[in-house]
Protein backbone atom coordinates (compact mmCIF):
# COMPACT_ATOMS: atom_id res chain seq x y z
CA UNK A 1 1.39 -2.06 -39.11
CA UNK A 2 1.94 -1.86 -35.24
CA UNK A 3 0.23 -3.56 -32.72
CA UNK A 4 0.14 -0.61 -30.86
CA UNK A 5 -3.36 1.03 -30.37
CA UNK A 6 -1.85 4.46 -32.06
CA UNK A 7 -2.29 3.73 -35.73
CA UNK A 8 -4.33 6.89 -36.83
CA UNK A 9 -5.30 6.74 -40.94
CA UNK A 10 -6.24 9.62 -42.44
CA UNK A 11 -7.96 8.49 -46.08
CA UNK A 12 -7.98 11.90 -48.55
CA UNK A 13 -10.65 12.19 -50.87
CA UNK A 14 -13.02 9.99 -48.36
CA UNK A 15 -16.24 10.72 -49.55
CA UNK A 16 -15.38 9.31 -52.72
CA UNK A 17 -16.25 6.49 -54.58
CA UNK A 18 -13.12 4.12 -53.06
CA UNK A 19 -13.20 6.10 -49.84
CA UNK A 20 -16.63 5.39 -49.05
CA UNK A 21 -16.02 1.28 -50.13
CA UNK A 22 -13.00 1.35 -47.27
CA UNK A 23 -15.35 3.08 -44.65
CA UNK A 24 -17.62 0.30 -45.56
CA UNK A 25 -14.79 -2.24 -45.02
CA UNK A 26 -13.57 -0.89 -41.91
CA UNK A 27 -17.06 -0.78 -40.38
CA UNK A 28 -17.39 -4.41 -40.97
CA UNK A 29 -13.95 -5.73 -39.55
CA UNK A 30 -14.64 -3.47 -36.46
CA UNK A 31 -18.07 -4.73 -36.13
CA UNK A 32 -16.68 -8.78 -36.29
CA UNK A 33 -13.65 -7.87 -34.34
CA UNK A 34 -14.04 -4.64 -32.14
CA UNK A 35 -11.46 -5.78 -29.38
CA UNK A 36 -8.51 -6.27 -32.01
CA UNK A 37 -8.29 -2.66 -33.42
CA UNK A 38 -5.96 -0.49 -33.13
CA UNK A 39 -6.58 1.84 -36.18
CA UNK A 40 -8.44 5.01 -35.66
CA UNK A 41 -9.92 5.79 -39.64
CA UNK A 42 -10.53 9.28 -40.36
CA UNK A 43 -12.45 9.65 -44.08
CA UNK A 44 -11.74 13.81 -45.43
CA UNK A 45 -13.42 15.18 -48.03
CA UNK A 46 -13.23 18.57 -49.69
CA UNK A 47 -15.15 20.42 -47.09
CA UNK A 48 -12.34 19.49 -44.41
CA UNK A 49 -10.44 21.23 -46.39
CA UNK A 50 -8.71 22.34 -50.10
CA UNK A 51 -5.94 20.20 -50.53
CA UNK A 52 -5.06 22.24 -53.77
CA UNK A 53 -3.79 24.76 -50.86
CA UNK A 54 -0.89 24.16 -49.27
CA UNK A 55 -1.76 25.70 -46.07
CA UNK A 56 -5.58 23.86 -45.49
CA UNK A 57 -3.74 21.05 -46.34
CA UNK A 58 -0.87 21.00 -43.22
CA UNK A 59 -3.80 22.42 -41.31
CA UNK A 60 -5.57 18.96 -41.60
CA UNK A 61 -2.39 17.17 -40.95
CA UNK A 62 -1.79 19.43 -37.99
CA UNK A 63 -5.46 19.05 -37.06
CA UNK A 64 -5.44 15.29 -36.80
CA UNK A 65 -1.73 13.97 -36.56
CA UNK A 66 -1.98 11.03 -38.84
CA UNK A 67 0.30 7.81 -38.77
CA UNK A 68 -0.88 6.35 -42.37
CA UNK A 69 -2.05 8.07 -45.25
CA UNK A 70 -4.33 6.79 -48.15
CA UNK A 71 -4.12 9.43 -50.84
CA UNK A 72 -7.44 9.16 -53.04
CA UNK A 73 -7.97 12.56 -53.15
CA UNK A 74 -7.48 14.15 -56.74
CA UNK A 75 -9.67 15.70 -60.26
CA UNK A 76 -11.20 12.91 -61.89
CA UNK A 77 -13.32 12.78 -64.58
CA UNK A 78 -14.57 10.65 -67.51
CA UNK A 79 -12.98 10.94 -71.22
CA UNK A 80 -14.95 13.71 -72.60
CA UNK A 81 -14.67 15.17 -69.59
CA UNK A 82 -10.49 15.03 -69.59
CA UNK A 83 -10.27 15.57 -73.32
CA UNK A 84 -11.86 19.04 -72.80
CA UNK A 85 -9.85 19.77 -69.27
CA UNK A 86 -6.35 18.40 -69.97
CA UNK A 87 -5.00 21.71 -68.55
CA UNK A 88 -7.08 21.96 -65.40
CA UNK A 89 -6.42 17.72 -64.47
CA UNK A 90 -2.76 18.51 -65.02
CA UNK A 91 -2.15 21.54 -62.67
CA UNK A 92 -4.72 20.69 -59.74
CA UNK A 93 -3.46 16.94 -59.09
CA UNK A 94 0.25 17.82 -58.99
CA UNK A 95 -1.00 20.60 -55.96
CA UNK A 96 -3.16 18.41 -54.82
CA UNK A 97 -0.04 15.67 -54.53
CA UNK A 98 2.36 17.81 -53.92
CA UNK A 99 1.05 19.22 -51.03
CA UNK A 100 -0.36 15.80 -49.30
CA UNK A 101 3.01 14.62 -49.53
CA UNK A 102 4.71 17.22 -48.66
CA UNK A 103 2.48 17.58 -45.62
CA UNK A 104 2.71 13.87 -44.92
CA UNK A 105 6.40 13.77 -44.69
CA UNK A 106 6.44 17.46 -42.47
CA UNK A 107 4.22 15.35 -39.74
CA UNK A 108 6.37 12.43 -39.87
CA UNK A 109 3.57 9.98 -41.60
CA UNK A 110 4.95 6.47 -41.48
CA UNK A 111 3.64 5.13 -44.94
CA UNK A 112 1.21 6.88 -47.23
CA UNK A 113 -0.69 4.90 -50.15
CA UNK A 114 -1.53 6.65 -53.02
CA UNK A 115 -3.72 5.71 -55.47
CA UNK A 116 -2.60 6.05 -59.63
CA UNK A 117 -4.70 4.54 -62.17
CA UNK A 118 -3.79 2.18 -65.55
CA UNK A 119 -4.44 5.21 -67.92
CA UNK A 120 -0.90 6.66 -66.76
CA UNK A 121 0.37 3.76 -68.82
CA UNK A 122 1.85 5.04 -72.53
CA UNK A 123 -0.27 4.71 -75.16
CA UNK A 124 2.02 2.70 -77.39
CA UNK A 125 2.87 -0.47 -75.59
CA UNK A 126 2.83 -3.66 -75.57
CA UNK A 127 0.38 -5.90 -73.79
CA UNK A 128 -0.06 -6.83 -70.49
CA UNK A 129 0.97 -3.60 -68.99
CA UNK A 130 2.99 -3.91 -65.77
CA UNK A 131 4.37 -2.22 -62.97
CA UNK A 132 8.04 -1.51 -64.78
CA UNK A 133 6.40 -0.15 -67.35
CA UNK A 134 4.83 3.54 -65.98
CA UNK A 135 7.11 6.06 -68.06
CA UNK A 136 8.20 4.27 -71.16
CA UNK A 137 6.40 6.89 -73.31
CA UNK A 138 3.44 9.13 -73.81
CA UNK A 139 -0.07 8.51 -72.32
CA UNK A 140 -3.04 7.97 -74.42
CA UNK A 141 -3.54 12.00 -75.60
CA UNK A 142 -7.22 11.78 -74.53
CA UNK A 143 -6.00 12.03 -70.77
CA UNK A 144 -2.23 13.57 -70.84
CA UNK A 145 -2.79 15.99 -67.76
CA UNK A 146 -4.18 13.84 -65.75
CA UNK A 147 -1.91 11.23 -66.37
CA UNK A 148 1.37 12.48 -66.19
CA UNK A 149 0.35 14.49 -62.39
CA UNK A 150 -0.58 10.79 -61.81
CA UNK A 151 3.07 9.40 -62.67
CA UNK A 152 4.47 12.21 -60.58
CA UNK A 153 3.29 10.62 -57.79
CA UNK A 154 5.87 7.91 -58.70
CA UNK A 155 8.49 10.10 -58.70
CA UNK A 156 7.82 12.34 -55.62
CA UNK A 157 7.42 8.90 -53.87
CA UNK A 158 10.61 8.20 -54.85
CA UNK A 159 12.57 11.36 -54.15
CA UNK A 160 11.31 11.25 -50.78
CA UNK A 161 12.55 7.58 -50.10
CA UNK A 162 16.20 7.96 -51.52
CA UNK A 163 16.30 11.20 -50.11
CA UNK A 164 14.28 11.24 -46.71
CA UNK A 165 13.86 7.06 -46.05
CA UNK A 166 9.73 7.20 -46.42
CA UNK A 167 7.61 4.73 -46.95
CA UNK A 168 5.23 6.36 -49.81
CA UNK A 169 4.32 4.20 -52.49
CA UNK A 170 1.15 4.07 -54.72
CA UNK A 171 -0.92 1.41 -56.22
CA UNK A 172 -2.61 0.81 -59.92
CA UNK A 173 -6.39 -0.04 -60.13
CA UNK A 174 -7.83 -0.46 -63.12
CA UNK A 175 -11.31 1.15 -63.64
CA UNK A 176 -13.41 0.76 -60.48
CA UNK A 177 -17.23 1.18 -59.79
CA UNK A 178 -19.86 0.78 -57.59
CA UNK A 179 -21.93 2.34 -54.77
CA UNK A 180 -21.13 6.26 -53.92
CA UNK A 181 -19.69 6.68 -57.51
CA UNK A 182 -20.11 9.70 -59.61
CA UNK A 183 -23.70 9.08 -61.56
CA UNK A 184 -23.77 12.87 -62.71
CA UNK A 185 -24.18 12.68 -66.85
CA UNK A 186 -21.21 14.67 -67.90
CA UNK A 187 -18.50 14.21 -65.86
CA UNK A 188 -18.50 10.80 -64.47
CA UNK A 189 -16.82 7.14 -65.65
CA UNK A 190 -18.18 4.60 -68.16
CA UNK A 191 -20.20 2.58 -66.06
CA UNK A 192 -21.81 5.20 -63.38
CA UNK A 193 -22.83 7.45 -66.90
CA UNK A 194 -24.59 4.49 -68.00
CA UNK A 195 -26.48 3.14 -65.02
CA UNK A 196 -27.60 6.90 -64.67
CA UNK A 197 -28.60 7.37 -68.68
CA UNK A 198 -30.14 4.00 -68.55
CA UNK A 199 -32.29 4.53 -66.15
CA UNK A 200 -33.61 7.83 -67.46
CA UNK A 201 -34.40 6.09 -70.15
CA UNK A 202 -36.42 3.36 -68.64
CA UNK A 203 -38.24 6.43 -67.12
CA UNK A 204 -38.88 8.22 -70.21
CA UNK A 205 -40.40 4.63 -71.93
CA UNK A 206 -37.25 5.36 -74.45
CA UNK A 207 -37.23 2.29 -77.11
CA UNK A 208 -33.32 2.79 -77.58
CA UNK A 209 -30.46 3.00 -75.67
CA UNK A 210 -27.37 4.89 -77.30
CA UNK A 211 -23.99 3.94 -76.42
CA UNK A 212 -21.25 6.77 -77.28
CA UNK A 213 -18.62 5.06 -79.36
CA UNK A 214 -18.52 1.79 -81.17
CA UNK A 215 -18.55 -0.51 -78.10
CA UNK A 216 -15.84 -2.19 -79.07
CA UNK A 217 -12.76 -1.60 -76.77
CA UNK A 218 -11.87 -3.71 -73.61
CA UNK A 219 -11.42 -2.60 -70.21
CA UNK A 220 -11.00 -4.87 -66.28
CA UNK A 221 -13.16 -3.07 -64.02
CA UNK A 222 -12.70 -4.05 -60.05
CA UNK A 223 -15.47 -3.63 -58.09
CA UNK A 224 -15.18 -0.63 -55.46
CA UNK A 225 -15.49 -3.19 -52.32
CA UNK A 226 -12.96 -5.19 -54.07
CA UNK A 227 -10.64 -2.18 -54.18
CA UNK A 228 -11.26 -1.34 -50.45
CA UNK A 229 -10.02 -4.92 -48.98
CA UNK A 230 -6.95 -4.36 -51.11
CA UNK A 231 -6.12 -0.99 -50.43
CA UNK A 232 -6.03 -2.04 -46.63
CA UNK A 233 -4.08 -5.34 -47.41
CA UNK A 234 -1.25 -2.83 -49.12
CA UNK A 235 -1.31 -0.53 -46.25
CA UNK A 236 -0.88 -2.78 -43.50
CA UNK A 237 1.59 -5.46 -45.76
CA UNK A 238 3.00 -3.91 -48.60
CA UNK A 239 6.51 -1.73 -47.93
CA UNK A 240 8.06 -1.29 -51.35
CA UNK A 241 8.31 2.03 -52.85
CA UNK A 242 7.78 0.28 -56.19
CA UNK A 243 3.95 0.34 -57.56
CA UNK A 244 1.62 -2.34 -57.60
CA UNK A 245 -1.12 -2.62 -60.04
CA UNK A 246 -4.63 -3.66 -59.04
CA UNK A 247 -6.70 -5.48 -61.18
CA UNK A 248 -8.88 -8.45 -61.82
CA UNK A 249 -7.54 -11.32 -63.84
CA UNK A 250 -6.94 -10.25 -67.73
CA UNK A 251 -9.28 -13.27 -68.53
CA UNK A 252 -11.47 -10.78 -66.66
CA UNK A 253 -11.22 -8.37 -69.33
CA UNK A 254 -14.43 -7.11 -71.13
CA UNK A 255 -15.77 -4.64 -74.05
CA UNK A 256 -18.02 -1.28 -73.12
CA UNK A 257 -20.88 -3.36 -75.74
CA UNK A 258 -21.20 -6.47 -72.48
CA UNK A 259 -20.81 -3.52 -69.96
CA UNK A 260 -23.82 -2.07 -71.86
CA UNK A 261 -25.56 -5.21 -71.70
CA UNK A 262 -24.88 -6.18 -68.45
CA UNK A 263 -26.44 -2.74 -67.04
CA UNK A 264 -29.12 -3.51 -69.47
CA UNK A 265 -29.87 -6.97 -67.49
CA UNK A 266 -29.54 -5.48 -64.17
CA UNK A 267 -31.76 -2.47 -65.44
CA UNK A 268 -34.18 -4.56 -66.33
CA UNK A 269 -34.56 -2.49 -70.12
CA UNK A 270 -36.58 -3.97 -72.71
CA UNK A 271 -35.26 -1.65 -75.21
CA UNK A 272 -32.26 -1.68 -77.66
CA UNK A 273 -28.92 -0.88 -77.42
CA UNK A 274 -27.50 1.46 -80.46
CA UNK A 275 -23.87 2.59 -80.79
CA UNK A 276 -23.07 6.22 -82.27
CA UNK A 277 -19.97 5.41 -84.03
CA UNK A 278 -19.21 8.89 -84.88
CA UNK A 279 -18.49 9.63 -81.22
CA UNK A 280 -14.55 8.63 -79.88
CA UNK A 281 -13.72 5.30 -77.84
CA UNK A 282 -10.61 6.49 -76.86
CA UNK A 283 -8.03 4.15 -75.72
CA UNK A 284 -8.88 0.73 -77.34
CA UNK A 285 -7.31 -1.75 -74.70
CA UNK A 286 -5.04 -0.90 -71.43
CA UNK A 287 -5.20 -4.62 -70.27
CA UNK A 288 -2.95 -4.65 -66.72
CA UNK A 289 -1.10 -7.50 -65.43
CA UNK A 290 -2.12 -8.40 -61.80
CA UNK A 291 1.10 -11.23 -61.89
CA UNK A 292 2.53 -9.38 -58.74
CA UNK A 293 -0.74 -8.90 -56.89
CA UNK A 294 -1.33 -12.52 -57.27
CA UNK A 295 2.12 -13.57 -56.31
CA UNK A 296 1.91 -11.81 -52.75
CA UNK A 297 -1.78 -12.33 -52.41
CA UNK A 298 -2.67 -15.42 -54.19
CA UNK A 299 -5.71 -15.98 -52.26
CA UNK A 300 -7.80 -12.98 -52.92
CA UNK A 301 -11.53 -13.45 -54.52
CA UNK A 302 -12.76 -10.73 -56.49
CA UNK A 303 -16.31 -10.49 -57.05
CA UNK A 304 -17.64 -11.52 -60.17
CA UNK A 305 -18.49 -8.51 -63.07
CA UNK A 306 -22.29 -9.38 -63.41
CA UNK A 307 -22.42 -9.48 -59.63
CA UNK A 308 -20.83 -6.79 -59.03
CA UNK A 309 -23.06 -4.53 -61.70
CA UNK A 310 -26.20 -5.89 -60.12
CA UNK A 311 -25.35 -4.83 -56.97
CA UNK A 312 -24.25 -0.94 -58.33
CA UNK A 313 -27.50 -0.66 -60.13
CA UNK A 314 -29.46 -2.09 -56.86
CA UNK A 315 -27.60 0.86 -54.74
CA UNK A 316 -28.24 3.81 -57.46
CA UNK A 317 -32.15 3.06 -57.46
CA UNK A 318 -32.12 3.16 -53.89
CA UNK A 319 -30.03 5.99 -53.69
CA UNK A 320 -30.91 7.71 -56.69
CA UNK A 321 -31.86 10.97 -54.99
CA UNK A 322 -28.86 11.25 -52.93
CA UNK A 323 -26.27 10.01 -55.10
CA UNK A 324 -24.16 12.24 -56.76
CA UNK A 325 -25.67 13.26 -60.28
């Protein structure tokens, strides 16, 4: 990015689980460094507008004339959650996308970064997923609508490069966590739903601890703070339209039963972990290559899974009454 003191980044979707780990980023370099910034951060959440509507959505852009875009905005959910909403995921992320793009290249933005994520990949495929590998069939049917308006993102990013010269392009976590997630019991992710349930239970004196689904498949989870420092590496170094997938090592790789018993550890619970079987697992495995992350930012240290945990079940018992449940 330029050196110039004009660089104004608008972040969609900033009160968010990643948007809040990038304020928290930000607020740190500018603390260390305040005399070498020249990035204004704005952070917009829904009630700066609906960016389902077309016209709140170029109001914002009019409203604050941004330079650089990180797209994070979007309907997210867990897999019950999707497997009952397929419809609704499906037709508010493509407005949602359509419009911030749309809106990004009316108001001249010089690079947006949108953010996918590794359940866009088909379901049949072989193993480690990569970057070339984003439409070469079906999604896992669990998640269709969200998925495929998360591959469009792909293509609009493309259309408006051949046809316009923009600089949009998107990156690939796998699952994240961590502080200002989505704790709430019904809709949220794997690990949030957990800390939240296990907790309860530990308040309740509960002797057992059920886990929905047999435990058994494997997922990379990157740590929201993790996320955050490369989401800001890719916006101020990364210019290809192509994707990039972000993701700890595959040696990093673990099952939902040591997520469960990680939390457990953190949690302090003295209780026992059951699985209902009889519940689905969905996806068994969507193990992502990080081979191109490493090879353009070999020195990057993610922090380690038990770590990380600890320090997301630390934040949600402080911050149990305001987090979002």
């Amino acid at each position: 990015m330029s050196a110039i003191k004009q660089n104004v980044v608008l972040v969609t979707g900033g009160s968010g689980l990643v948007g809040q780990a990038i304020r928290t980023i930000v607020e740190e370099e500018q603390t260390k460094n305040p005399d070498k910034q020249n990035e204004t951060w704005l952070f917009s959440g829904s009630k700066d507008g609906d960016l389902r509507d077309k016209n709140q959505t170029e109001a914002l852009f009019e409203k604050h004339r941004p330079t650089h875009v990180i797209h994070l905005a979007a309907m997210v959910g867990g897999l019950f959650h999707n497997m009952a909403h397929n419809l609704d995921f499906f037709r508010e992320n493509m407005a949602i996308n359509d419009n911030v793009l749309s809106a990004s290249h009316k108001y001249d933005v010089k690079k947006v970064v949108s953010c996918l994520s590794t359940c866009i990949f088909p379901d049949k495929t072989t193993y480690p997923i990569d970057e070339t590998m984003v439409h070469n069939g079906p999604p896992h049917s669990s998640n269709f609508g969200y998925s495929y308006a998360k591959r469009m993102i792909d293509i609009l990013n493309r259309g408006y490069h051949s046809q316009h010269g923009r600089v949009f392009t998107s990156v690939v976590p796998c699952n994240v966590f961590g502080p200002h997630d989505n704790f709430s019991v019904g809709s949220s992710h794997v690990i949030p739903a957990l800390i939240r349930r296990m907790d309860d239970a530990i308040r309740a004196d509960q002797p057992t601890f059920t886990v929905m689904g047999t435990g058994k498949p494997l997922r990379q989870f990157i740590y929201s703070l993790d996320l955050a420092k490369l989401f800001i590496w890719v916006l101020r170094h990364y210019d290809s339209v192509e994707p990039i997938i972000l993701s700890v090592d595959e040696k990093d790789e673990v099952s939902i039963s040591a997520v469960a018993e990680a939390i457990k550890r953190a949690h302090g619970y003295k209780g026992e972990i059951v699985y209902d079987t009889d519940k689905a697992d969905g996806q068994y495995k969507k193990t992502a290559s990080n081979k191109k992350l490493r090879s353009l930012y070999k020195d990057f240290e993610f922090t380690p899974f038990d770590t990380a945990i600890d320090d997301t079940v630390r934040w949600f018992k402080e911050h149990r009454e305001q987090a979002r449940t």
